[in-house]
Structure formats: C-alpha cells, structure tokens
PDB file of N, CA and C in Angstrom:
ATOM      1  N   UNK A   1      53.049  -1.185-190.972  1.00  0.00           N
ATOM      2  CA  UNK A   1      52.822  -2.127-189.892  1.00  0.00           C
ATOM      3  C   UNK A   1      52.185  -1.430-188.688  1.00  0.00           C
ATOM      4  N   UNK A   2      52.782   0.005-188.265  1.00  0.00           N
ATOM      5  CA  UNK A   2      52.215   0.762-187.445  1.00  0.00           C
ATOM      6  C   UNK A   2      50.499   0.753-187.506  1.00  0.00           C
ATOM      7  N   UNK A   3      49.979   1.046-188.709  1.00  0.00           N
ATOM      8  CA  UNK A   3      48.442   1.063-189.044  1.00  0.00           C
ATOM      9  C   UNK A   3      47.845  -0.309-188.368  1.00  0.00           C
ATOM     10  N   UNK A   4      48.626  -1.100-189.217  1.00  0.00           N
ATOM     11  CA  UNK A   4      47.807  -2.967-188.547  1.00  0.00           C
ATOM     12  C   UNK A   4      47.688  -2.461-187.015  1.00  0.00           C
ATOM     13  N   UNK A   5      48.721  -2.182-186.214  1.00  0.00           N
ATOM     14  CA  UNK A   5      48.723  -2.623-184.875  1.00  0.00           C
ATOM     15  C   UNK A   5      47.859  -1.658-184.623  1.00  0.00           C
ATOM     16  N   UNK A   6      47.503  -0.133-184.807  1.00  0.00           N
ATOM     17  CA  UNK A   6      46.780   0.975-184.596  1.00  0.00           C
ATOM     18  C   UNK A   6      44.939  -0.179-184.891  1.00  0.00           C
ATOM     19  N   UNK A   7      44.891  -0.944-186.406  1.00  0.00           N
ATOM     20  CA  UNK A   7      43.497  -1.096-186.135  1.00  0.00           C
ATOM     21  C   UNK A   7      43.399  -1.995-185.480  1.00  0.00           C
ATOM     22  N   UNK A   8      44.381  -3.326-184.934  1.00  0.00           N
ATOM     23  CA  UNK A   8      44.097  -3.970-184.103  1.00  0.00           C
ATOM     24  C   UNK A   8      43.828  -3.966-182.737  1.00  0.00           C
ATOM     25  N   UNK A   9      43.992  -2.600-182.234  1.00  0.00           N
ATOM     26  CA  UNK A   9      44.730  -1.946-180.640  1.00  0.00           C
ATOM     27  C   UNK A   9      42.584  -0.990-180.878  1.00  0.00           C
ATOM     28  N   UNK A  10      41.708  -1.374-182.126  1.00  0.00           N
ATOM     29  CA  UNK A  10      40.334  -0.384-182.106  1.00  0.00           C
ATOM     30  C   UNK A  10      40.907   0.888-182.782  1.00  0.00           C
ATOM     31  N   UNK A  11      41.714   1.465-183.066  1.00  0.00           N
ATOM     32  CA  UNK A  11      41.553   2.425-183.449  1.00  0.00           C
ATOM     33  C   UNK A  11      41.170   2.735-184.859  1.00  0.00           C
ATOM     34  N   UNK A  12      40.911   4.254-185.267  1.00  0.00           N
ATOM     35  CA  UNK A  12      40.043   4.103-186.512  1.00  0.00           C
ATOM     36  C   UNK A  12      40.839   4.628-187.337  1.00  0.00           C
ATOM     37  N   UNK A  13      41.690   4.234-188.612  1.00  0.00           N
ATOM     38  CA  UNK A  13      42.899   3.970-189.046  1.00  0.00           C
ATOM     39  C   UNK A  13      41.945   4.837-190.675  1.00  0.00           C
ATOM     40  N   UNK A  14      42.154   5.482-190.810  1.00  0.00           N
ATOM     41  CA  UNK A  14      41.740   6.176-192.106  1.00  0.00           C
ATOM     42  C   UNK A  14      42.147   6.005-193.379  1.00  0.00           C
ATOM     43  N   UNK A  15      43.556   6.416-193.407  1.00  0.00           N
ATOM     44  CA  UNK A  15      44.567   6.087-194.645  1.00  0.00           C
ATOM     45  C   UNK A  15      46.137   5.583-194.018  1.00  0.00           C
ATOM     46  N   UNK A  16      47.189   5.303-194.805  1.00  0.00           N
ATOM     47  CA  UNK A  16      48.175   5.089-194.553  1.00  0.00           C
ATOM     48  C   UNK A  16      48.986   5.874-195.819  1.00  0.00           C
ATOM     49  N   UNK A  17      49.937   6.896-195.629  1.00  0.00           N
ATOM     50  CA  UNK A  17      51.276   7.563-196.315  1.00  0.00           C
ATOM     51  C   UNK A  17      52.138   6.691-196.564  1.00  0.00           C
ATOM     52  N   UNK A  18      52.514   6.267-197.356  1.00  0.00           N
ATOM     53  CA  UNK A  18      53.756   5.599-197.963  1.00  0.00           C
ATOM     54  C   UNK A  18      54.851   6.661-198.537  1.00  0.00           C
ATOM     55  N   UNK A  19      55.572   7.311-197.874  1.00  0.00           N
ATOM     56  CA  UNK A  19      56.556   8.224-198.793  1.00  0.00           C
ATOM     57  C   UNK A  19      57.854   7.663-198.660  1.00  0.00           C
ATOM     58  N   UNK A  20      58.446   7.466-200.038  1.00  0.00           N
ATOM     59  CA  UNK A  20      59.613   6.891-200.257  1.00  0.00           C
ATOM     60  C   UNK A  20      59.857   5.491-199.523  1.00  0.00           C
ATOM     61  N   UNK A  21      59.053   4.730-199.567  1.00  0.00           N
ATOM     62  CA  UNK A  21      58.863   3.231-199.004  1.00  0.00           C
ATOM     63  C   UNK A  21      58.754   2.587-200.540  1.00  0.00           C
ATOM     64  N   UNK A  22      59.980   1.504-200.040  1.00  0.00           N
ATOM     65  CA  UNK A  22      60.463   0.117-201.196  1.00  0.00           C
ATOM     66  C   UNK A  22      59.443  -0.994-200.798  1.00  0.00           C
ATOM     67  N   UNK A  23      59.269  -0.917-199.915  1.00  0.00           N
ATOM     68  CA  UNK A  23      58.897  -2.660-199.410  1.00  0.00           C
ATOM     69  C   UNK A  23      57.225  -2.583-198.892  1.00  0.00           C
ATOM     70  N   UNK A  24      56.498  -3.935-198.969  1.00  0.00           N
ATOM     71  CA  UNK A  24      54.831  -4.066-198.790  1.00  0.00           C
ATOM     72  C   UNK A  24      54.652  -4.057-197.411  1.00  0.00           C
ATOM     73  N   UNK A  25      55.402  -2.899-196.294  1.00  0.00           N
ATOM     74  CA  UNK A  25      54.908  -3.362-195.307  1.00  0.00           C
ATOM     75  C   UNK A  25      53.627  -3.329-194.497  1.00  0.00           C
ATOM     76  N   UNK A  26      52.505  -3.215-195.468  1.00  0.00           N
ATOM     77  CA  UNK A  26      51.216  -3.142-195.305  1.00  0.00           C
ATOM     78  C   UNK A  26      50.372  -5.121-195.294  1.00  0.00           C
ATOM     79  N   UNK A  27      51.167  -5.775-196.264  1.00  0.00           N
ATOM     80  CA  UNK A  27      50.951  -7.173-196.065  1.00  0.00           C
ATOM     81  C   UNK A  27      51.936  -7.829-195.002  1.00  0.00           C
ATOM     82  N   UNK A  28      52.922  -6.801-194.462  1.00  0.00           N
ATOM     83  CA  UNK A  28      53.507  -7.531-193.105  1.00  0.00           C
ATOM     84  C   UNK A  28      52.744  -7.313-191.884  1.00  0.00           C
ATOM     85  N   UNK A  29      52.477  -6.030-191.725  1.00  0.00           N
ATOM     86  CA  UNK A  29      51.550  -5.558-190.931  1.00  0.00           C
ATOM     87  C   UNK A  29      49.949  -6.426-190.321  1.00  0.00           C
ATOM     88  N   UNK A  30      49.408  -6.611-191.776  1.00  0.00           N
ATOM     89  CA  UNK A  30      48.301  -7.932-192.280  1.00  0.00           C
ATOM     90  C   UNK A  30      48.378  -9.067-191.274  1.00  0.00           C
ATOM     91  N   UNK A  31      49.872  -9.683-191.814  1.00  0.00           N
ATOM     92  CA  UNK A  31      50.200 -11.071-191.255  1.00  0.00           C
ATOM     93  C   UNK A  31      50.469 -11.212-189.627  1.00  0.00           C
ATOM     94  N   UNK A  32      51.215  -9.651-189.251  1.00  0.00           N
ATOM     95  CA  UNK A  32      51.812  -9.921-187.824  1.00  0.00           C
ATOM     96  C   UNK A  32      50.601  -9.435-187.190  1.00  0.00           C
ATOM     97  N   UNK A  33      50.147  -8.658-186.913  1.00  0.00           N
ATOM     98  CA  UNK A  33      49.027  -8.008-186.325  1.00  0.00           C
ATOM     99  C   UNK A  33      47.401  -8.417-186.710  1.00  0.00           C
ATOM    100  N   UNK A  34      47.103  -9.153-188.141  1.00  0.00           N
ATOM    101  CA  UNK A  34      45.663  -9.480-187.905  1.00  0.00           C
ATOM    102  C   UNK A  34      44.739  -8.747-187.568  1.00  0.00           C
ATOM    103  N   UNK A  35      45.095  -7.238-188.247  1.00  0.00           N
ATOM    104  CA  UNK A  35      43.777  -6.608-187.716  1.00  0.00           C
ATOM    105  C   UNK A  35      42.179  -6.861-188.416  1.00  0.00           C
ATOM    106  N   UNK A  36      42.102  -7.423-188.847  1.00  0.00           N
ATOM    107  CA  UNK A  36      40.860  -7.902-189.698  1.00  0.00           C
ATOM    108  C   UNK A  36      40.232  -7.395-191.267  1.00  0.00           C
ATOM    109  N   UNK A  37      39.685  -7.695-191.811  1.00  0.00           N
ATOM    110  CA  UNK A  37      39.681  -7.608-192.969  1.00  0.00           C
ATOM    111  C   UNK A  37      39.096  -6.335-193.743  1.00  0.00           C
ATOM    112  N   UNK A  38      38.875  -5.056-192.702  1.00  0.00           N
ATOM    113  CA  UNK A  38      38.506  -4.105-192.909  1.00  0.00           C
ATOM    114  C   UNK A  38      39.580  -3.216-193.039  1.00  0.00           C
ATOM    115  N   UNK A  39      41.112  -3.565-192.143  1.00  0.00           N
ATOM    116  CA  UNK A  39      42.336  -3.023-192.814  1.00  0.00           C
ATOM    117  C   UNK A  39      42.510  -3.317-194.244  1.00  0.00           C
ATOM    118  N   UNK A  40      42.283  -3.984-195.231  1.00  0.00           N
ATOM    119  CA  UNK A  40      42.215  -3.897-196.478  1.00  0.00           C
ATOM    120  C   UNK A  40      41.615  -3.138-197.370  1.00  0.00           C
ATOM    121  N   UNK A  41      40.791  -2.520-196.480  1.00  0.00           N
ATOM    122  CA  UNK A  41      39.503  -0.939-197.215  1.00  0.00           C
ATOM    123  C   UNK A  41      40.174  -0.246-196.911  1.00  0.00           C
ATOM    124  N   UNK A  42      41.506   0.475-196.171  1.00  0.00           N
ATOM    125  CA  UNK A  42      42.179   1.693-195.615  1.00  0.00           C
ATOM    126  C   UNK A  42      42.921   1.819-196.543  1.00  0.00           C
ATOM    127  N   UNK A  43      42.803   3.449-197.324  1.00  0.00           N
ATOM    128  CA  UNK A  43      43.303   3.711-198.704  1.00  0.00           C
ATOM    129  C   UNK A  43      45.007   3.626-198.133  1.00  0.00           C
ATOM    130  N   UNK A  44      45.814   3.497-199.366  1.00  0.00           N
ATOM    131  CA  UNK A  44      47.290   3.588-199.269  1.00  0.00           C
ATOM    132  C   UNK A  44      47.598   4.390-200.217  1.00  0.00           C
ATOM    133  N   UNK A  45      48.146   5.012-199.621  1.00  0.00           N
ATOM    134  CA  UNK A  45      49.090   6.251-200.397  1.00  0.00           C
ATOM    135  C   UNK A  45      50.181   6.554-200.927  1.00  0.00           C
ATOM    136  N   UNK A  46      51.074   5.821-202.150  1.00  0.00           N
ATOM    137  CA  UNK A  46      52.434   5.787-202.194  1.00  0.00           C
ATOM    138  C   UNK A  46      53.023   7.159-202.912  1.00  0.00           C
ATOM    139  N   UNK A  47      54.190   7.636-202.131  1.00  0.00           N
ATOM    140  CA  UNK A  47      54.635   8.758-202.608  1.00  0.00           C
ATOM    141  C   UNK A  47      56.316   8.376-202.696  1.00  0.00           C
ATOM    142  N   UNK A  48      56.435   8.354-204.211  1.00  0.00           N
ATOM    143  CA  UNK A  48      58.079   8.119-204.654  1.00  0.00           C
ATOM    144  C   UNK A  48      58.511   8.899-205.526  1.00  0.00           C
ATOM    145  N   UNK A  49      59.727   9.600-205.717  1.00  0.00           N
ATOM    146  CA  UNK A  49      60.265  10.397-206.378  1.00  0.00           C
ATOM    147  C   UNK A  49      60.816   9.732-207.237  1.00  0.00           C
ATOM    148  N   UNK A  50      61.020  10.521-208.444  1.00  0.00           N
ATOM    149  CA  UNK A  50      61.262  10.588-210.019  1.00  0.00           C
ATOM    150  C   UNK A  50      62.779   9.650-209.939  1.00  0.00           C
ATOM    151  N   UNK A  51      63.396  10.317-209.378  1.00  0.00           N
ATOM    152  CA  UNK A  51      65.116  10.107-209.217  1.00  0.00           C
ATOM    153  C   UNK A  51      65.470   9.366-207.995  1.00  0.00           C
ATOM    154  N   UNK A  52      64.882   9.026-207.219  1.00  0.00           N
ATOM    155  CA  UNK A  52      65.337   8.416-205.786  1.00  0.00           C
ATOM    156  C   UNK A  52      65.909   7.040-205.959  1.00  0.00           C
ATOM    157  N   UNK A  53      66.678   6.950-205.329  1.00  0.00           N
ATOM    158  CA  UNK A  53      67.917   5.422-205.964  1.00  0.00           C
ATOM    159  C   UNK A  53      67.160   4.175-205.033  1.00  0.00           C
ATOM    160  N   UNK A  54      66.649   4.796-203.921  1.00  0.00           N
ATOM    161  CA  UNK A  54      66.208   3.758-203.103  1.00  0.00           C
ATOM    162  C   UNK A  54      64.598   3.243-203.074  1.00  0.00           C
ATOM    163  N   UNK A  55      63.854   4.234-203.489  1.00  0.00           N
ATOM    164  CA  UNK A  55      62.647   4.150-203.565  1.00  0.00           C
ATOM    165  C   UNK A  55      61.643   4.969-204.887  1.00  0.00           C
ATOM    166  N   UNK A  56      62.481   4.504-205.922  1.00  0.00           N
ATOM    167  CA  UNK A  56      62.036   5.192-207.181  1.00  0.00           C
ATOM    168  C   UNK A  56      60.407   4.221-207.373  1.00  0.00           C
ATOM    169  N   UNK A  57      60.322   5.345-208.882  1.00  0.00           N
ATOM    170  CA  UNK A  57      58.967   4.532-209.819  1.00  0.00           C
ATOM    171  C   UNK A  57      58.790   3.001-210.152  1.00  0.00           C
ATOM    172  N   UNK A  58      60.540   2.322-210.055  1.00  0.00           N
ATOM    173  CA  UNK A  58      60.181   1.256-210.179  1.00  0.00           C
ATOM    174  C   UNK A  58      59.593   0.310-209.219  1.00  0.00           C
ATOM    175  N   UNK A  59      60.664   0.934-208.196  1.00  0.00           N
ATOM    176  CA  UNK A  59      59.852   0.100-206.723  1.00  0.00           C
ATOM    177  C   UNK A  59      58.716  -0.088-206.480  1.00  0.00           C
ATOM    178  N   UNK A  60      58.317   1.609-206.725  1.00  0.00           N
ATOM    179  CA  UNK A  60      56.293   1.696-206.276  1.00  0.00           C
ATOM    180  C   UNK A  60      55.455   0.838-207.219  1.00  0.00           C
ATOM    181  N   UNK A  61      56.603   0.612-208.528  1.00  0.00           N
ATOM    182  CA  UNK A  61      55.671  -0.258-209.068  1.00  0.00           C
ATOM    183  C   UNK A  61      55.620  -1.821-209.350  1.00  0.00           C
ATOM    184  N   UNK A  62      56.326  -1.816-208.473  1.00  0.00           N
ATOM    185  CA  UNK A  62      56.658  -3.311-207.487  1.00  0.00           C
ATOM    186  C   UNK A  62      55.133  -3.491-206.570  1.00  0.00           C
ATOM    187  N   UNK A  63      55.312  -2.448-205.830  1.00  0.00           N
ATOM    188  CA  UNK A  63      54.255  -2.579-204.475  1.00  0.00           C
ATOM    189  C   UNK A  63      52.987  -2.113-205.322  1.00  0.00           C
ATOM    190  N   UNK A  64      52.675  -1.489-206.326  1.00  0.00           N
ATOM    191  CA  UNK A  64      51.511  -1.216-206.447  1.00  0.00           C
ATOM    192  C   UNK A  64      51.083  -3.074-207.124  1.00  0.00           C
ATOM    193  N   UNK A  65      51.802  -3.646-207.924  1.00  0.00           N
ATOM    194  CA  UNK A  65      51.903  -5.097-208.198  1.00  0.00           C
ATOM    195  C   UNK A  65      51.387  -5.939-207.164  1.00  0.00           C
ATOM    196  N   UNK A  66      52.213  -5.714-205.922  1.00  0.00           N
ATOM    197  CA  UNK A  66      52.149  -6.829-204.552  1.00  0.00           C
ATOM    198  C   UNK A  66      51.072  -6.787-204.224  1.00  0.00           C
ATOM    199  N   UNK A  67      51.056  -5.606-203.565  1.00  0.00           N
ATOM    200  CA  UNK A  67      49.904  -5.417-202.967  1.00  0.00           C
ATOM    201  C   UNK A  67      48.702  -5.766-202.483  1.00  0.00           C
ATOM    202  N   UNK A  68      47.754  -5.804-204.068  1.00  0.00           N
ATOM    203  CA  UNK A  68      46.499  -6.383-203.649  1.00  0.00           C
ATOM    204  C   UNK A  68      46.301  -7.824-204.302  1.00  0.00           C
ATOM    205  N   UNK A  69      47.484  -8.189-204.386  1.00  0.00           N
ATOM    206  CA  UNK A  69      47.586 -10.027-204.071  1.00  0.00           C
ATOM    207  C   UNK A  69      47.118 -10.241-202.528  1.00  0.00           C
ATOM    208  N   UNK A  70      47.033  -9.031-201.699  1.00  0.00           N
ATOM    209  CA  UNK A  70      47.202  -9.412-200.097  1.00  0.00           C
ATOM    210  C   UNK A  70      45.751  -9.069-200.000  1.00  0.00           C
ATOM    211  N   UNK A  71      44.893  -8.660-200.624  1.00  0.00           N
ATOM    212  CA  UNK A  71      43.411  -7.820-200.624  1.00  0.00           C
ATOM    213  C   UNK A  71      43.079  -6.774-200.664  1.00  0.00           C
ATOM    214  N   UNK A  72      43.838  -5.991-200.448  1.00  0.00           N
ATOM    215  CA  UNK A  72      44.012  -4.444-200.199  1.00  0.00           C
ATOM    216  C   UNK A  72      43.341  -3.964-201.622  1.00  0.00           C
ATOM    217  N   UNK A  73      42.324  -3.033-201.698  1.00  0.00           N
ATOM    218  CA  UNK A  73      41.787  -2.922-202.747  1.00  0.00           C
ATOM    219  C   UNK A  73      41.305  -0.816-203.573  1.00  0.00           C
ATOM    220  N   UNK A  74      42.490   0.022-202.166  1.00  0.00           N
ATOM    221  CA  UNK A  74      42.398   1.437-202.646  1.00  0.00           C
ATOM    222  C   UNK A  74      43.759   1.841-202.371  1.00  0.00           C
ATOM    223  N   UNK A  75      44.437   1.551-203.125  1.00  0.00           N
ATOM    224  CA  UNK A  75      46.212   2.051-203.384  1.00  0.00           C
ATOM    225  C   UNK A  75      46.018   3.006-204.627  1.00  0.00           C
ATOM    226  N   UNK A  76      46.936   4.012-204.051  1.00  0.00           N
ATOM    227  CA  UNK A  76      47.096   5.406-205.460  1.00  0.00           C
ATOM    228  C   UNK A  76      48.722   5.533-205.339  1.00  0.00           C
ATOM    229  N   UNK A  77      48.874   5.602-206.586  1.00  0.00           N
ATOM    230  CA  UNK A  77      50.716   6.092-206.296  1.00  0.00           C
ATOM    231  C   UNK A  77      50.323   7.268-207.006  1.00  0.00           C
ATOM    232  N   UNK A  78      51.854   7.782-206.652  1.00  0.00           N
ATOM    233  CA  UNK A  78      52.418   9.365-207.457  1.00  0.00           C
ATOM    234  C   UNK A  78      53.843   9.286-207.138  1.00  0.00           C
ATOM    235  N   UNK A  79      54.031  10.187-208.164  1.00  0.00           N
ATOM    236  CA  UNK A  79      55.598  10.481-208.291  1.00  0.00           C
ATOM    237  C   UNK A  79      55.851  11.754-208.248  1.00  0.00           C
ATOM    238  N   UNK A  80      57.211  12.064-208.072  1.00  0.00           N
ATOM    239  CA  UNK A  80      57.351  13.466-208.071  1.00  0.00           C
ATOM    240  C   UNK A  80      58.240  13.679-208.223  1.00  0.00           C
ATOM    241  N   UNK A  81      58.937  15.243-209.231  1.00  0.00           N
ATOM    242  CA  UNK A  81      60.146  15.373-209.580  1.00  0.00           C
ATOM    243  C   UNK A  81      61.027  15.477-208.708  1.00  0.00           C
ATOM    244  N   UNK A  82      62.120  14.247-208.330  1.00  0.00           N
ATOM    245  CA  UNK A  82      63.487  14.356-206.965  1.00  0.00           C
ATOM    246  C   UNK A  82      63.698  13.263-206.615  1.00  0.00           C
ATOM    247  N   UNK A  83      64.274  13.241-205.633  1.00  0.00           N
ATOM    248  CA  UNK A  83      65.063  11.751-204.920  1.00  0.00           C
ATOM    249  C   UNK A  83      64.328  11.200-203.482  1.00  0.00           C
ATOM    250  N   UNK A  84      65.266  11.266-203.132  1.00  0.00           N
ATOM    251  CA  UNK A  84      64.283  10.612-201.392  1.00  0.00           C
ATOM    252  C   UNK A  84      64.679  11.414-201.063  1.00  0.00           C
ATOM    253  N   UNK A  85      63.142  12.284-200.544  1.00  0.00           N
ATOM    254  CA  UNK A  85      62.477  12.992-199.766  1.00  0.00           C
ATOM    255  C   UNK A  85      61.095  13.220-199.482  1.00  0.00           C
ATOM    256  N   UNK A  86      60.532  13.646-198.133  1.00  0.00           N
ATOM    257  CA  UNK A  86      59.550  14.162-198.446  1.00  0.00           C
ATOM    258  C   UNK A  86      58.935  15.018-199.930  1.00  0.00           C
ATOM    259  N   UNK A  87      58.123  14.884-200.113  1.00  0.00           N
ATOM    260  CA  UNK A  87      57.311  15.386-201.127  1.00  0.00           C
ATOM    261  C   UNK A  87      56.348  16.495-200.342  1.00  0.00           C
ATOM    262  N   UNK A  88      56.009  17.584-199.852  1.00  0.00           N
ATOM    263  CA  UNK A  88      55.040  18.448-199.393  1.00  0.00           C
ATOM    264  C   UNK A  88      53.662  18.787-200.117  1.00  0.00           C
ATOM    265  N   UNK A  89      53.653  18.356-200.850  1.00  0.00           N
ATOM    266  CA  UNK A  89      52.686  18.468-201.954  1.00  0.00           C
ATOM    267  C   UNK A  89      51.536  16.870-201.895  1.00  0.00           C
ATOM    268  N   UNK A  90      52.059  16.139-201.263  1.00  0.00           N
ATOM    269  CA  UNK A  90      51.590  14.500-201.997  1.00  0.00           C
ATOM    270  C   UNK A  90      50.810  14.733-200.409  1.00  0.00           C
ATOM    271  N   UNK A  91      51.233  15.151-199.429  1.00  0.00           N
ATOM    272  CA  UNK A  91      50.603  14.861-198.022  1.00  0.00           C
ATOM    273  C   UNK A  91      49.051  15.112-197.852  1.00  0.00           C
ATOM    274  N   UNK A  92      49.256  16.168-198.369  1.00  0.00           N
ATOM    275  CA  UNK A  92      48.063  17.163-198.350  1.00  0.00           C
ATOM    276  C   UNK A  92      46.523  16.297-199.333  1.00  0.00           C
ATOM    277  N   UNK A  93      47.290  16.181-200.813  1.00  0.00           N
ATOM    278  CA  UNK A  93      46.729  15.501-201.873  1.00  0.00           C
ATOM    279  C   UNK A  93      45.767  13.796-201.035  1.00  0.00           C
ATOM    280  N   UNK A  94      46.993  13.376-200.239  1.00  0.00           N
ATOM    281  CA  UNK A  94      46.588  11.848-199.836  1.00  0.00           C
ATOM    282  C   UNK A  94      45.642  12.447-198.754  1.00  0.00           C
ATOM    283  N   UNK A  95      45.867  13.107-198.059  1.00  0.00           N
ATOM    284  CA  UNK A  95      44.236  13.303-197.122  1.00  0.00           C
ATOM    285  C   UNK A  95      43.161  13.393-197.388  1.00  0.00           C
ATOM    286  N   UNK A  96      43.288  14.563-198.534  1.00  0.00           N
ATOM    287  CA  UNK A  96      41.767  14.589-199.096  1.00  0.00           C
ATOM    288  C   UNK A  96      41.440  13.335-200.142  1.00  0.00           C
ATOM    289  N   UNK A  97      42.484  12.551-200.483  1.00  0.00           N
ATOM    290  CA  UNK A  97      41.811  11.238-201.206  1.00  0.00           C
ATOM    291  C   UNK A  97      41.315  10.006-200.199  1.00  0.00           C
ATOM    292  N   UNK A  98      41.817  10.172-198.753  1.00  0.00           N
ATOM    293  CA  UNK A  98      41.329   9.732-197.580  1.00  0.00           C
ATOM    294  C   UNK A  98      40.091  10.035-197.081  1.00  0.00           C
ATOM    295  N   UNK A  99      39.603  11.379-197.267  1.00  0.00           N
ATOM    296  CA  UNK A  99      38.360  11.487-197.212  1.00  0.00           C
ATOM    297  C   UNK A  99      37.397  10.954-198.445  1.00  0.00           C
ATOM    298  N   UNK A 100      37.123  11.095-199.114  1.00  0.00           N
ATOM    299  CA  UNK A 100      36.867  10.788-200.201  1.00  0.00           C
ATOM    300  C   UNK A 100      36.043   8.995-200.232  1.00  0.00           C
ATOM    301  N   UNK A 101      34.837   9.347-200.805  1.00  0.00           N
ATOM    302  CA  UNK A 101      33.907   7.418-200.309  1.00  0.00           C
ATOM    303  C   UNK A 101      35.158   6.529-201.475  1.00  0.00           C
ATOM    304  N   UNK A 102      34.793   5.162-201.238  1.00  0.00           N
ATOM    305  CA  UNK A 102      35.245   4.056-201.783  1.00  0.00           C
ATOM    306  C   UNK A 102      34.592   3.942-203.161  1.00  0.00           C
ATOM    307  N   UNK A 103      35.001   3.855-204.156  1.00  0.00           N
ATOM    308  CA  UNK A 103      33.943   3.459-205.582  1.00  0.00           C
ATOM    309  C   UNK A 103      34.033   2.402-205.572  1.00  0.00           C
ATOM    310  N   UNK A 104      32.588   1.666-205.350  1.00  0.00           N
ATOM    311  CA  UNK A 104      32.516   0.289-205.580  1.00  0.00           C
ATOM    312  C   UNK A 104      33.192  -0.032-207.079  1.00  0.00           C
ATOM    313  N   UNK A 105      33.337  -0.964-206.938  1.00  0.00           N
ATOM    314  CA  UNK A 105      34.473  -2.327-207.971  1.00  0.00           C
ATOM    315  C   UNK A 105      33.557  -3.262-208.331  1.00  0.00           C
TER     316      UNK A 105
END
C-alpha cells in the first residue's frame, strides 16, 4: 500500500519486496490510493519461506493467483529454505530483477 501512496504522492516507485506477506496488499493499495495504471507495470517481488506457518508457499500461491485479476502483470515469487524471516539472499536477487526491461506479453 506504501508503493500506491509513494506513486500517487509522483514518486518513481521501481519494484515492491514482498517478504513473508500473506495478503494482496498491492490491490488494496490500487483501490485506496489510485495511483494510476502504470502502478500495475511495477515488478512485485514475493519472498516466502519453505516452513513459515504464517506466510508459507501456499499463501504466495494464493497471491501469485490474486493478483493479476487486479492487472498487475510482473510478479516473481521464491521460496526459501525456513520460516518467517527475512531471506538475505532474495533482496539483492529482486533488485536486479527490478532493473531488468519488461518482456512484452
């Protein structure tokens, strides 16, 4: 939701980190804030661990599901061996897939 209000407020919103997040709050963000339809090109990044009770593989694969019912059209998940926590490894990975052009669809 932070991102929506960041591109609605002009700013230039690159990617968004999802680590250990259950819920789409990228289509809440959408709805409350309205930043326009170019927040839907801003890659998403989900990072959930193997074992995490609260925000496992199944969840992410809940939200990778939701998602782009809302338009959103460059979501990557990963997983990683553990529970809820940071991942140090996935941060790094999601930047440089932030840089990285869009492949047309």
């Amino acid at each position: 939701t932070v991102a929506a209000a960041m591109m609605k407020e002009g700013y230039n919103v690159v990617g968004v980190f999802m680590g250990g997040c259950n819920e789409d709050r990228v289509t809440l963000g959408l709805q409350m804030y309205q930043p326009g339809d170019r927040f839907k090109s801003v890659p998403l990044f989900l990072s959930n661990g193997s074992s995490d009770p609260i925000a496992g593989p199944q969840q992410a694969a809940n939200m990778v599901a939701a998602i782009p019912r809302s338009g959103f059209i460059r979501i990557r998940s990963e997983t990683y061996d553990g529970g809820h926590r940071q991942n140090d490894s996935h941060l790094p990975d999601a930047l440089r897939w932030f840089r990285e052009p869009a492949v047309a669809r």
